[in-house]
C-alpha atoms as a PDB file:
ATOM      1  CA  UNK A   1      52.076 135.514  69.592  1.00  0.00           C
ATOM      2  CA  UNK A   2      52.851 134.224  66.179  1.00  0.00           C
ATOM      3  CA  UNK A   3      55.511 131.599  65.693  1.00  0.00           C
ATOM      4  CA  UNK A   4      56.942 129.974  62.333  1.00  0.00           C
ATOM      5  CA  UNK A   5      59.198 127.360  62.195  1.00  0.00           C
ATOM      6  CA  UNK A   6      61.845 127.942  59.326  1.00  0.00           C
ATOM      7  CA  UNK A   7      65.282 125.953  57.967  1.00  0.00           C
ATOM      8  CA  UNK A   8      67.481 129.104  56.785  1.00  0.00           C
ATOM      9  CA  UNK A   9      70.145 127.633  54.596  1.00  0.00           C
ATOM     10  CA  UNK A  10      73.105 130.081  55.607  1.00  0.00           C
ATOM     11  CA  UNK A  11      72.461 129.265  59.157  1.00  0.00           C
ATOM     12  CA  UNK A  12      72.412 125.684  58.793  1.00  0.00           C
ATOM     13  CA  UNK A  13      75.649 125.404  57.087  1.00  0.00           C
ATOM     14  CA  UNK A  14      77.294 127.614  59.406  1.00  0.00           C
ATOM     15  CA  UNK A  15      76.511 125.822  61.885  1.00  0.00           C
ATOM     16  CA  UNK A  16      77.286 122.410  59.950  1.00  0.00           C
ATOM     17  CA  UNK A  17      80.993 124.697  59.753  1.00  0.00           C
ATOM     18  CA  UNK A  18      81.190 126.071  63.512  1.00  0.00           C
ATOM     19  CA  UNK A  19      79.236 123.661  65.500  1.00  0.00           C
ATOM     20  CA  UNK A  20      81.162 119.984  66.698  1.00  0.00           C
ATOM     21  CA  UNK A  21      80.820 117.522  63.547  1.00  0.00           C
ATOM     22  CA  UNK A  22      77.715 115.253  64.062  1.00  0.00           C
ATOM     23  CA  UNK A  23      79.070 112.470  61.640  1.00  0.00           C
ATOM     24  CA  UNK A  24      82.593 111.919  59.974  1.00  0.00           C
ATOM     25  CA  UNK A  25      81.649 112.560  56.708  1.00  0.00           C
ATOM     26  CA  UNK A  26      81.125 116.202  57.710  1.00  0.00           C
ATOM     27  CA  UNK A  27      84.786 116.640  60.421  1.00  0.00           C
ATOM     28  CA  UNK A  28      86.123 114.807  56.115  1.00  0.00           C
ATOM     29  CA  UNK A  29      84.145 118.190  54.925  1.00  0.00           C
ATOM     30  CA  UNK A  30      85.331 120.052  57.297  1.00  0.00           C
ATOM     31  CA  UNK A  31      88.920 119.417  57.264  1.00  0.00           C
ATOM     32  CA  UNK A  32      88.809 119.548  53.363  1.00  0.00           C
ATOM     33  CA  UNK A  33      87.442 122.814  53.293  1.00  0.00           C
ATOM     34  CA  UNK A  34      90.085 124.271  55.850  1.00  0.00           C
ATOM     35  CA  UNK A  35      92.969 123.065  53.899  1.00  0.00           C
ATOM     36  CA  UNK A  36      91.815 124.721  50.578  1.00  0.00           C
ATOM     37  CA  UNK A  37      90.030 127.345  51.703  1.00  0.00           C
ATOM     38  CA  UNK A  38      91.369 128.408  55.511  1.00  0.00           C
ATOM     39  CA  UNK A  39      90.888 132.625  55.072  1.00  0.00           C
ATOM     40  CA  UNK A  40      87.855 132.091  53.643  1.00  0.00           C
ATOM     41  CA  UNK A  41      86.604 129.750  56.185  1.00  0.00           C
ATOM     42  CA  UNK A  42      88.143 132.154  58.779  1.00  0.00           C
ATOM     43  CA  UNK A  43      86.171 134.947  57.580  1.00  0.00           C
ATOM     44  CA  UNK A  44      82.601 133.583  58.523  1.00  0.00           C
ATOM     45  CA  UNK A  45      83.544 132.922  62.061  1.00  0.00           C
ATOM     46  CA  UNK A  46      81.127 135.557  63.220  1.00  0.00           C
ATOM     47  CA  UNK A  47      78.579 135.880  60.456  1.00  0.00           C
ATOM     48  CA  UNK A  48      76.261 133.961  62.311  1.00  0.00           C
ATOM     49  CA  UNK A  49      75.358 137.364  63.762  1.00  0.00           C
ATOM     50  CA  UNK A  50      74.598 138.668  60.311  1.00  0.00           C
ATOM     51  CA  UNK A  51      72.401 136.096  59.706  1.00  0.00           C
ATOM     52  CA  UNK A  52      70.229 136.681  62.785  1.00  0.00           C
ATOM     53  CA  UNK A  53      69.971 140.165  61.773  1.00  0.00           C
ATOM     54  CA  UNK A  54      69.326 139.787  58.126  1.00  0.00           C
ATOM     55  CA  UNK A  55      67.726 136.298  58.026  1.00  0.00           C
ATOM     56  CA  UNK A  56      66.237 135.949  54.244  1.00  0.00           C
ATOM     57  CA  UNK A  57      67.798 139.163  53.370  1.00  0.00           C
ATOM     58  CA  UNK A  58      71.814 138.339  54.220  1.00  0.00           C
ATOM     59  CA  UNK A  59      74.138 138.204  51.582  1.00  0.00           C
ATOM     60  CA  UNK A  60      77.702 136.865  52.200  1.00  0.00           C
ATOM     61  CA  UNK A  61      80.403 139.244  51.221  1.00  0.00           C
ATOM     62  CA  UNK A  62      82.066 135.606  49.634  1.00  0.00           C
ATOM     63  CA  UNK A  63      79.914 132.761  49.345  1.00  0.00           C
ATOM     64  CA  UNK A  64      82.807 130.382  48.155  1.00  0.00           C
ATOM     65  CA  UNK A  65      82.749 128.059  51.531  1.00  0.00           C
ATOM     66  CA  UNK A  66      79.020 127.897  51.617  1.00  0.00           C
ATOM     67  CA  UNK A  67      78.966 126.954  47.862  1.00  0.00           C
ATOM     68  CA  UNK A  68      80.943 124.505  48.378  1.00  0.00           C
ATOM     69  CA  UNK A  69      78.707 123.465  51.518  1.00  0.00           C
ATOM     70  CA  UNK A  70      75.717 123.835  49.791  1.00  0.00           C
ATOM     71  CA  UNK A  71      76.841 121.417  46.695  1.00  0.00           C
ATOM     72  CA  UNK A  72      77.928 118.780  49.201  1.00  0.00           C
ATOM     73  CA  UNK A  73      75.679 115.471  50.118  1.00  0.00           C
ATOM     74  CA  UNK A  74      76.922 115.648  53.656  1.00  0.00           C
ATOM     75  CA  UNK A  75      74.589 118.961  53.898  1.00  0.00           C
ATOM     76  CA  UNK A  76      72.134 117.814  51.972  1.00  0.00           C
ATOM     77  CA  UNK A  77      71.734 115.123  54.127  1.00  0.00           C
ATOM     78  CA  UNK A  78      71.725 117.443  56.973  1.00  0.00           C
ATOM     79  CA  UNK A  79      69.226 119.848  55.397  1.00  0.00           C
ATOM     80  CA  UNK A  80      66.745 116.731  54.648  1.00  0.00           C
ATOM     81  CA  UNK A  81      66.962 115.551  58.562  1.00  0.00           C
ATOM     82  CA  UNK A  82      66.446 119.160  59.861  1.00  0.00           C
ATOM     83  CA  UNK A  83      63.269 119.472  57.735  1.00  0.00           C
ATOM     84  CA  UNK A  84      61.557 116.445  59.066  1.00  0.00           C
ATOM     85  CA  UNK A  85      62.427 117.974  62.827  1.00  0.00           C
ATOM     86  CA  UNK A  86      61.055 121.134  61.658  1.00  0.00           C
ATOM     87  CA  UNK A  87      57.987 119.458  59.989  1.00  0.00           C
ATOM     88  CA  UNK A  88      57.575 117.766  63.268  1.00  0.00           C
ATOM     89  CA  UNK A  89      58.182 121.157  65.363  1.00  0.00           C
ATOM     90  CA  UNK A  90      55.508 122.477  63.356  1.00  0.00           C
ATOM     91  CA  UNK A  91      52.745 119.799  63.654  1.00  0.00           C
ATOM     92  CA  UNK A  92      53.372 119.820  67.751  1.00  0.00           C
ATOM     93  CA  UNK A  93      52.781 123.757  67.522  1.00  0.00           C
ATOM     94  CA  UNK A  94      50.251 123.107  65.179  1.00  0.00           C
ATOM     95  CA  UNK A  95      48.176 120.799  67.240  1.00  0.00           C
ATOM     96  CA  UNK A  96      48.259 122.394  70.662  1.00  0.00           C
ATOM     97  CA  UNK A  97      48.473 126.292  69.244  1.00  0.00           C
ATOM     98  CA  UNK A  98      44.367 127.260  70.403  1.00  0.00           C
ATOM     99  CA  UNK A  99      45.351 126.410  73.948  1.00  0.00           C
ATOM    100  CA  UNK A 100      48.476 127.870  73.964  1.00  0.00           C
ATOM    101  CA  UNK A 101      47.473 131.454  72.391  1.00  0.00           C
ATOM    102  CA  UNK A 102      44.421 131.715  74.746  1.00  0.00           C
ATOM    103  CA  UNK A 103      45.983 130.589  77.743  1.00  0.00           C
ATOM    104  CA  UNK A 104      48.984 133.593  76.782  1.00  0.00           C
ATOM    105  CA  UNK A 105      46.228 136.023  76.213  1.00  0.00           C
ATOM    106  CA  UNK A 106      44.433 135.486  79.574  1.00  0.00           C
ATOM    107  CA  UNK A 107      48.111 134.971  81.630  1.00  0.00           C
ATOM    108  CA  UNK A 108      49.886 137.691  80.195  1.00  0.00           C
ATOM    109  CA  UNK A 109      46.965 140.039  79.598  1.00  0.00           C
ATOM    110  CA  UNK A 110      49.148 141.983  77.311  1.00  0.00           C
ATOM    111  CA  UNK A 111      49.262 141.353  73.034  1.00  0.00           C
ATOM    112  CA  UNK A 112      51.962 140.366  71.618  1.00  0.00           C
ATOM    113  CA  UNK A 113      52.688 141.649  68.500  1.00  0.00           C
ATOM    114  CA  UNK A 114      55.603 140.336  67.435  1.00  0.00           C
ATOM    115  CA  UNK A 115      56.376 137.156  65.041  1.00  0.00           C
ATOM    116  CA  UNK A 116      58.596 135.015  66.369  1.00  0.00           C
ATOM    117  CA  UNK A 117      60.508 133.360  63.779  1.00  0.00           C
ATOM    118  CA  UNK A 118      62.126 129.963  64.843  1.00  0.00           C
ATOM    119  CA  UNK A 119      65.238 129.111  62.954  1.00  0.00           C
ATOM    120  CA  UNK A 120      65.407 125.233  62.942  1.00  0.00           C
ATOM    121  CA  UNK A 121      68.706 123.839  62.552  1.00  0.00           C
ATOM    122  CA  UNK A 122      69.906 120.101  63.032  1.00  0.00           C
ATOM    123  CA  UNK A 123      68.833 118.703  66.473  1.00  0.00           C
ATOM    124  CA  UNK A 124      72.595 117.350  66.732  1.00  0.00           C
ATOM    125  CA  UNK A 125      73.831 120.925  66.895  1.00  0.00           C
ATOM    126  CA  UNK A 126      72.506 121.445  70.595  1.00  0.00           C
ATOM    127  CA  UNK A 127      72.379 125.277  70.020  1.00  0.00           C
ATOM    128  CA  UNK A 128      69.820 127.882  71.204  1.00  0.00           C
ATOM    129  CA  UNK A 129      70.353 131.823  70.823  1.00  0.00           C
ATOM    130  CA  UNK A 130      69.154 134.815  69.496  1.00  0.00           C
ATOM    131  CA  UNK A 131      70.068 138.547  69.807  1.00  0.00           C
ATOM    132  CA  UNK A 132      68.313 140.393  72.456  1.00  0.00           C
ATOM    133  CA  UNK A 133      68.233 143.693  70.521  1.00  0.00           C
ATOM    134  CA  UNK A 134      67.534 141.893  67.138  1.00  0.00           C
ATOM    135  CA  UNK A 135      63.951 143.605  65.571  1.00  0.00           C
ATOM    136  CA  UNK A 136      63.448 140.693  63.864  1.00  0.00           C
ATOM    137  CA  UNK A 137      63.097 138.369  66.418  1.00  0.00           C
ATOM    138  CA  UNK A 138      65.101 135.133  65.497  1.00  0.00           C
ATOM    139  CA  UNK A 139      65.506 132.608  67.696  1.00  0.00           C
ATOM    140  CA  UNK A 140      67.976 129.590  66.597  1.00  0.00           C
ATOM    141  CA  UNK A 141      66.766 126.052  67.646  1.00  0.00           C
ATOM    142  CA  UNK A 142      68.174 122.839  67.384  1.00  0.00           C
ATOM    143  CA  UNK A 143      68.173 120.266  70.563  1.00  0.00           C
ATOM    144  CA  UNK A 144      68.789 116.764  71.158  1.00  0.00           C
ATOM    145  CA  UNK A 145      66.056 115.767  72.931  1.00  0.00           C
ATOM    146  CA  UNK A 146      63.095 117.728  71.245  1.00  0.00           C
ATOM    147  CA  UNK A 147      62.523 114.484  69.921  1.00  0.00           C
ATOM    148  CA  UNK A 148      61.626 112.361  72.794  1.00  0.00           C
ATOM    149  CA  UNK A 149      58.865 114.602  73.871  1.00  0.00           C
ATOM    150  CA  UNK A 150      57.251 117.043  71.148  1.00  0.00           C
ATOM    151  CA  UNK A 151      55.246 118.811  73.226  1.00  0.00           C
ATOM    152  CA  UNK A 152      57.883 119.943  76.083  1.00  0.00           C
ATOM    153  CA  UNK A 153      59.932 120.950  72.897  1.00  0.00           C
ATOM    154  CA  UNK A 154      57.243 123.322  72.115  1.00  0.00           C
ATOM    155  CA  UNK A 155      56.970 124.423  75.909  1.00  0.00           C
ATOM    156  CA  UNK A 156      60.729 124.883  75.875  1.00  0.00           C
ATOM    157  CA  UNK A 157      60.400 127.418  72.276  1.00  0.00           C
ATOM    158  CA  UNK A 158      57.572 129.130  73.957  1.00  0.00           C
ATOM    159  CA  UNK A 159      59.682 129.792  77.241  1.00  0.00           C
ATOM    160  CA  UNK A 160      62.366 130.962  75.525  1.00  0.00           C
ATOM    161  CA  UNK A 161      60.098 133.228  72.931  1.00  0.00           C
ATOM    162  CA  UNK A 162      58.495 134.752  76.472  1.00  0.00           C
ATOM    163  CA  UNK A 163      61.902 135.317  78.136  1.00  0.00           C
ATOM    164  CA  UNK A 164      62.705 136.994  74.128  1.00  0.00           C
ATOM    165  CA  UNK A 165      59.971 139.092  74.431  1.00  0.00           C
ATOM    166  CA  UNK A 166      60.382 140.326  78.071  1.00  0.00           C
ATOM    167  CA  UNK A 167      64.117 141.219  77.370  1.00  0.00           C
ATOM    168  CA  UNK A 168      65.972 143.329  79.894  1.00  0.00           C
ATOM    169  CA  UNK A 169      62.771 144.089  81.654  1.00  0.00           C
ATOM    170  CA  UNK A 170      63.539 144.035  85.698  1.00  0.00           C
ATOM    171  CA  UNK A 171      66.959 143.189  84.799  1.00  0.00           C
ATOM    172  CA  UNK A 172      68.274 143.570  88.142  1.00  0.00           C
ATOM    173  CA  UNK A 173      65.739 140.901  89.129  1.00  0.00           C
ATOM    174  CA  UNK A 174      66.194 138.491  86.836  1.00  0.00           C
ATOM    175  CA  UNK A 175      66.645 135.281  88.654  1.00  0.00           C
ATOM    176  CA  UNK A 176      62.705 136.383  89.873  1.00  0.00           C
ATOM    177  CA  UNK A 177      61.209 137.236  86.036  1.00  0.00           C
ATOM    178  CA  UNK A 178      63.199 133.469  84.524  1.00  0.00           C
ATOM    179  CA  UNK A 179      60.850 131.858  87.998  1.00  0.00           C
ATOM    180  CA  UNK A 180      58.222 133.626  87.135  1.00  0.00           C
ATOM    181  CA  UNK A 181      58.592 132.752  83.344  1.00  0.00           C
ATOM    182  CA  UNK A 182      59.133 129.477  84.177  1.00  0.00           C
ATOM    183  CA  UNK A 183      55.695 129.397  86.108  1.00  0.00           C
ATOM    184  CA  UNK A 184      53.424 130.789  83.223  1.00  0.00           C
ATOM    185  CA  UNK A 185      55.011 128.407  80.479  1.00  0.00           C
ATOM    186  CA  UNK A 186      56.213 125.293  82.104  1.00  0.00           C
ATOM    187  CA  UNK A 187      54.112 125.399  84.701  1.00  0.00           C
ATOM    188  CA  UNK A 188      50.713 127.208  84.255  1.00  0.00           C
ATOM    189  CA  UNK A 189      50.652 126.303  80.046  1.00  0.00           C
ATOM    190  CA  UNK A 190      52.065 123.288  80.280  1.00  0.00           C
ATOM    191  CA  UNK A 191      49.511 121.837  82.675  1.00  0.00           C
ATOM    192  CA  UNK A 192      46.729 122.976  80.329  1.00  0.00           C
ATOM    193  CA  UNK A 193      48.121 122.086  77.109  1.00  0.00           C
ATOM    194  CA  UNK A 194      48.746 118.602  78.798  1.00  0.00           C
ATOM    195  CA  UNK A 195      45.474 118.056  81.075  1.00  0.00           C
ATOM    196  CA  UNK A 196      47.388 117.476  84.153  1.00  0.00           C
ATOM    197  CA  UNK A 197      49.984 119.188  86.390  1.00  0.00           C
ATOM    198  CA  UNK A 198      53.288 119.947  85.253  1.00  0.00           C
ATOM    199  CA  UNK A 199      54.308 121.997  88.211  1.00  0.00           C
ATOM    200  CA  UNK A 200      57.087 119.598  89.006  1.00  0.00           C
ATOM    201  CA  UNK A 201      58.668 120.307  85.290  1.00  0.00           C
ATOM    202  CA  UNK A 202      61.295 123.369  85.660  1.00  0.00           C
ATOM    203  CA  UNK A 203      64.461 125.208  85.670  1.00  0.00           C
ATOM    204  CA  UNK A 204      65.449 122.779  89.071  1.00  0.00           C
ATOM    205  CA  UNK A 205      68.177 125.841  90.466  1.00  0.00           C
ATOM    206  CA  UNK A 206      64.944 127.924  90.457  1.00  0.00           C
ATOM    207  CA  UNK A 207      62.778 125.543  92.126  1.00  0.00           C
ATOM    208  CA  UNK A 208      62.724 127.009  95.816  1.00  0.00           C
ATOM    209  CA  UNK A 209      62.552 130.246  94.416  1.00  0.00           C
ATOM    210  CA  UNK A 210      59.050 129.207  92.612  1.00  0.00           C
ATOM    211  CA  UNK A 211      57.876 127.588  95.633  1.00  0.00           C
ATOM    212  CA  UNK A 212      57.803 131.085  96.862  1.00  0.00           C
ATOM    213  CA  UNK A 213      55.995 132.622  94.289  1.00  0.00           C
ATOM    214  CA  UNK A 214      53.532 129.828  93.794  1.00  0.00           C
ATOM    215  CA  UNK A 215      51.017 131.333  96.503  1.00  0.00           C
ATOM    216  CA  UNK A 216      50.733 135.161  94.519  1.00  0.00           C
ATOM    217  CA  UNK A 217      51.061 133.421  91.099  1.00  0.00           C
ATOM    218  CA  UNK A 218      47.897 131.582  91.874  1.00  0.00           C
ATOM    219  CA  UNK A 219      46.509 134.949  93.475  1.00  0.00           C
ATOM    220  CA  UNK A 220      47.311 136.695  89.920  1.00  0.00           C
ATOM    221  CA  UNK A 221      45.177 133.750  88.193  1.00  0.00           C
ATOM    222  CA  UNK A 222      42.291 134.953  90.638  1.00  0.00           C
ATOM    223  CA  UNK A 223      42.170 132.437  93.040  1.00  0.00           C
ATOM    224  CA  UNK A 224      40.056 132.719  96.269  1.00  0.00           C
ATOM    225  CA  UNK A 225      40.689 131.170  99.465  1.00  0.00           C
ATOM    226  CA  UNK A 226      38.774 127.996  98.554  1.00  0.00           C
ATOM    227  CA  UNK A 227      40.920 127.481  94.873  1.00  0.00           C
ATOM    228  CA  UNK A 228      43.487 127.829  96.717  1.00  0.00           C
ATOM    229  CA  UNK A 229      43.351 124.456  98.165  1.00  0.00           C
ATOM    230  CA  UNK A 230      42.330 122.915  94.982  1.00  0.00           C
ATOM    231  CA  UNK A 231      45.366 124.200  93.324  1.00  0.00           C
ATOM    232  CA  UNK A 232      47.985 122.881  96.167  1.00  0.00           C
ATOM    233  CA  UNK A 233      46.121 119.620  95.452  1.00  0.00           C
ATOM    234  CA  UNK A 234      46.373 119.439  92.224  1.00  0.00           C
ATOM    235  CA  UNK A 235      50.063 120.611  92.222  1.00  0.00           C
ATOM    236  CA  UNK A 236      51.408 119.122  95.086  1.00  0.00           C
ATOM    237  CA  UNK A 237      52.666 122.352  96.153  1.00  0.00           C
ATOM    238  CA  UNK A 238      51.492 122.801  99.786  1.00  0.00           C
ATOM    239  CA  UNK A 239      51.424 126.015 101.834  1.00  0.00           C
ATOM    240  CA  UNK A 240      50.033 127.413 105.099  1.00  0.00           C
ATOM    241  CA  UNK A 241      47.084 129.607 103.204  1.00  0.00           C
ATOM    242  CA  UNK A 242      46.661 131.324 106.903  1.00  0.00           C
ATOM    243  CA  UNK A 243      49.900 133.190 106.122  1.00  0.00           C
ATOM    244  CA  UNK A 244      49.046 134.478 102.728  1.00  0.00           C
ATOM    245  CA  UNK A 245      46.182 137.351 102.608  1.00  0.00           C
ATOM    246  CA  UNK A 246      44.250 137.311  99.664  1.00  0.00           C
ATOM    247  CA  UNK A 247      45.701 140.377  97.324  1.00  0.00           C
ATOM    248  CA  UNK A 248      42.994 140.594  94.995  1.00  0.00           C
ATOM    249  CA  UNK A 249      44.856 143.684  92.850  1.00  0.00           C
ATOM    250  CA  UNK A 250      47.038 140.531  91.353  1.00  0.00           C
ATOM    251  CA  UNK A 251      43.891 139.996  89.584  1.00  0.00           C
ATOM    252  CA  UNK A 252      43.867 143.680  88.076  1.00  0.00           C
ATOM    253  CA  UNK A 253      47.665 143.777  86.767  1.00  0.00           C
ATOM    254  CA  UNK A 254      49.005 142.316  83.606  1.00  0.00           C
ATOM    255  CA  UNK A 255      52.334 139.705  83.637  1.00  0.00           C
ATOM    256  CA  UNK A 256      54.610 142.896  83.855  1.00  0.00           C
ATOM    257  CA  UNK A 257      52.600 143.912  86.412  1.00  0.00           C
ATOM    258  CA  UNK A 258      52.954 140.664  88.487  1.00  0.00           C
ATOM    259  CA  UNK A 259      56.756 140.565  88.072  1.00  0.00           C
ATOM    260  CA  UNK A 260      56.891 144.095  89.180  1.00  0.00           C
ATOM    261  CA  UNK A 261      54.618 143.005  92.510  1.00  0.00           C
ATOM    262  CA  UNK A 262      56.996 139.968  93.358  1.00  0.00           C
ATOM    263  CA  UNK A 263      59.958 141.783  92.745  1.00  0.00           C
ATOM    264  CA  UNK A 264      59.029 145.107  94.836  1.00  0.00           C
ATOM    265  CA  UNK A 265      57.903 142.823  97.751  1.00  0.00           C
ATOM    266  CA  UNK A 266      60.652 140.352  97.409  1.00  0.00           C
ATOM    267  CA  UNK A 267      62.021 141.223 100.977  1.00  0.00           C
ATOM    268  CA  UNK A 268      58.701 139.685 102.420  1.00  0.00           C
ATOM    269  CA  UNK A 269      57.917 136.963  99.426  1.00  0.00           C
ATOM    270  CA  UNK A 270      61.133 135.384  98.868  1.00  0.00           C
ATOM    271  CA  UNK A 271      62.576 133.695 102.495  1.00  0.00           C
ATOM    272  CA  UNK A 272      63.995 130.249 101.136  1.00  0.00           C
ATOM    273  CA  UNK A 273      65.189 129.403 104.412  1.00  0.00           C
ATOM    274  CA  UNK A 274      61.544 128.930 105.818  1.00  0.00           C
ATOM    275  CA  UNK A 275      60.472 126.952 103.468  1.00  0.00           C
ATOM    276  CA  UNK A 276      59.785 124.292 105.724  1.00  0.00           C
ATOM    277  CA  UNK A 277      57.353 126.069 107.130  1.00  0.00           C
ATOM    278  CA  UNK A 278      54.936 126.709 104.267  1.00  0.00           C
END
């Protein structure tokens, strides 16, 4: 999986225009630029959208408000903080990008072919999205607290580049494939990347649900009896192994393969009300 952190200037000043002010001087912008200039503004409500699709190609139909933008020290000031944050994106990626890419290769056991291009806008904006059907596959990043912890900001892209890539797949199931998701990047990549267990990072709502799953996903790592108990160590994540046979085919299938296992056999798998018991 390739990523690339990028600032896209149309994006970033639509969201400087759409997203809550994160200073007064841009709400001053803001407001100036809706009393001269309301239809236009108006207009680029949804062009967001055409952005995501486009990306370096897009070309606005009237590029009067982002002109305007553009010219302005407000967003200049804006674009100058939201390359440092990418700059600093990029060295955390940088840095920790071996362990990550052959920790996806042996967990996923499919390639990935696709670039994933990360659109960085301002932290303060809070936003995450991309299109699900999108061939370029844009993802729009900005949040608050990427920078108190670098690395779970990279954990958090590569989650969401994973969930991206599996797209509808199991749809019906998809409480089970974000768990699951959840396991091989916050969990799983996360503890390597780090060099000590991160099982108790997570979506929380999910939490019993992964409990569940723990036993197979360490099964689909190829786990015997013995690693078992090393693993519940090292995770905190106790279970009665007596009540979990081996299934050594988890070691044959790739992550699709996996999700397809857990979510066939969820009738016996997933019983959150006995999970006292394990």
């Amino acid at each position: 999986m390739n990523i690339q952190f990028v600032v896209n200037d149309y994006l970033l000043a639509w969201n400087l225009l759409f997203r809550p002010s994160i200073s007064e001087d841009i709400q001053t912008l803001k407001e100036r630029l809706w009393k001269n200039y309301s239809k236009e503004y108006m207009k680029l409500e949804k062009e967001n959208v055409e952005i995501l699709k486009y990306t370096n190609d897009f070309i606005p139909d009237d590029d009067t408000i982002y002109n305007f933008v553009f010219d302005s020290e407000e967003y200049k000031l804006v674009k100058k903080q939201t390359d440092k944050y990418r700059r600093f994106l990029m060295k955390i990626w940088d840095s920790n990008q071996k362990v990550i890419q052959s920790s996806l290769k042996e967990l996923l056991r499919f390639k990935v072919e696709n670039t994933y291009q990360i659109l960085v806008i301002h932290p303060y904006f809070d936003n995450v999205e991309y299109l699900k059907k999108n061939p370029k596959k844009n993802i729009v990043w900005g949040k608050k607290e990427d920078t108190e912890d670098g690395l779970k900001a990279i954990m958090r892209i590569l989650f969401t580049a994973v969930k991206y890539e599996l797209n509808d797949y199991q749809e019906q199931n998809k409480e089970i494939v974000t768990a699951i998701t959840d396991l091989l990047v916050t969990n799983e990549i996360y503890t390597r990347v780090s060099g000590y267990s991160k099982y108790e990072e997570g979506i929380k709502r999910l939490k019993l649900l992964k409990r569940q799953l723990y036993p197979y996903w360490l099964m689909y790592q190829g786990a015997d009896r013995e690693e078992l108990v090393s693993f519940m160590m090292r995770d905190r994540m106790p279970f009665d192994i007596d009540k979990y046979p081996i299934e050594k085919g988890l070691r044959k299938v790739d992550f699709k393969g996996f999700i397809d296992f857990c979510c066939t056999n969820q009738k016996y798998i997933i019983r959150l009300n006995e999970l006292d018991k394990i």
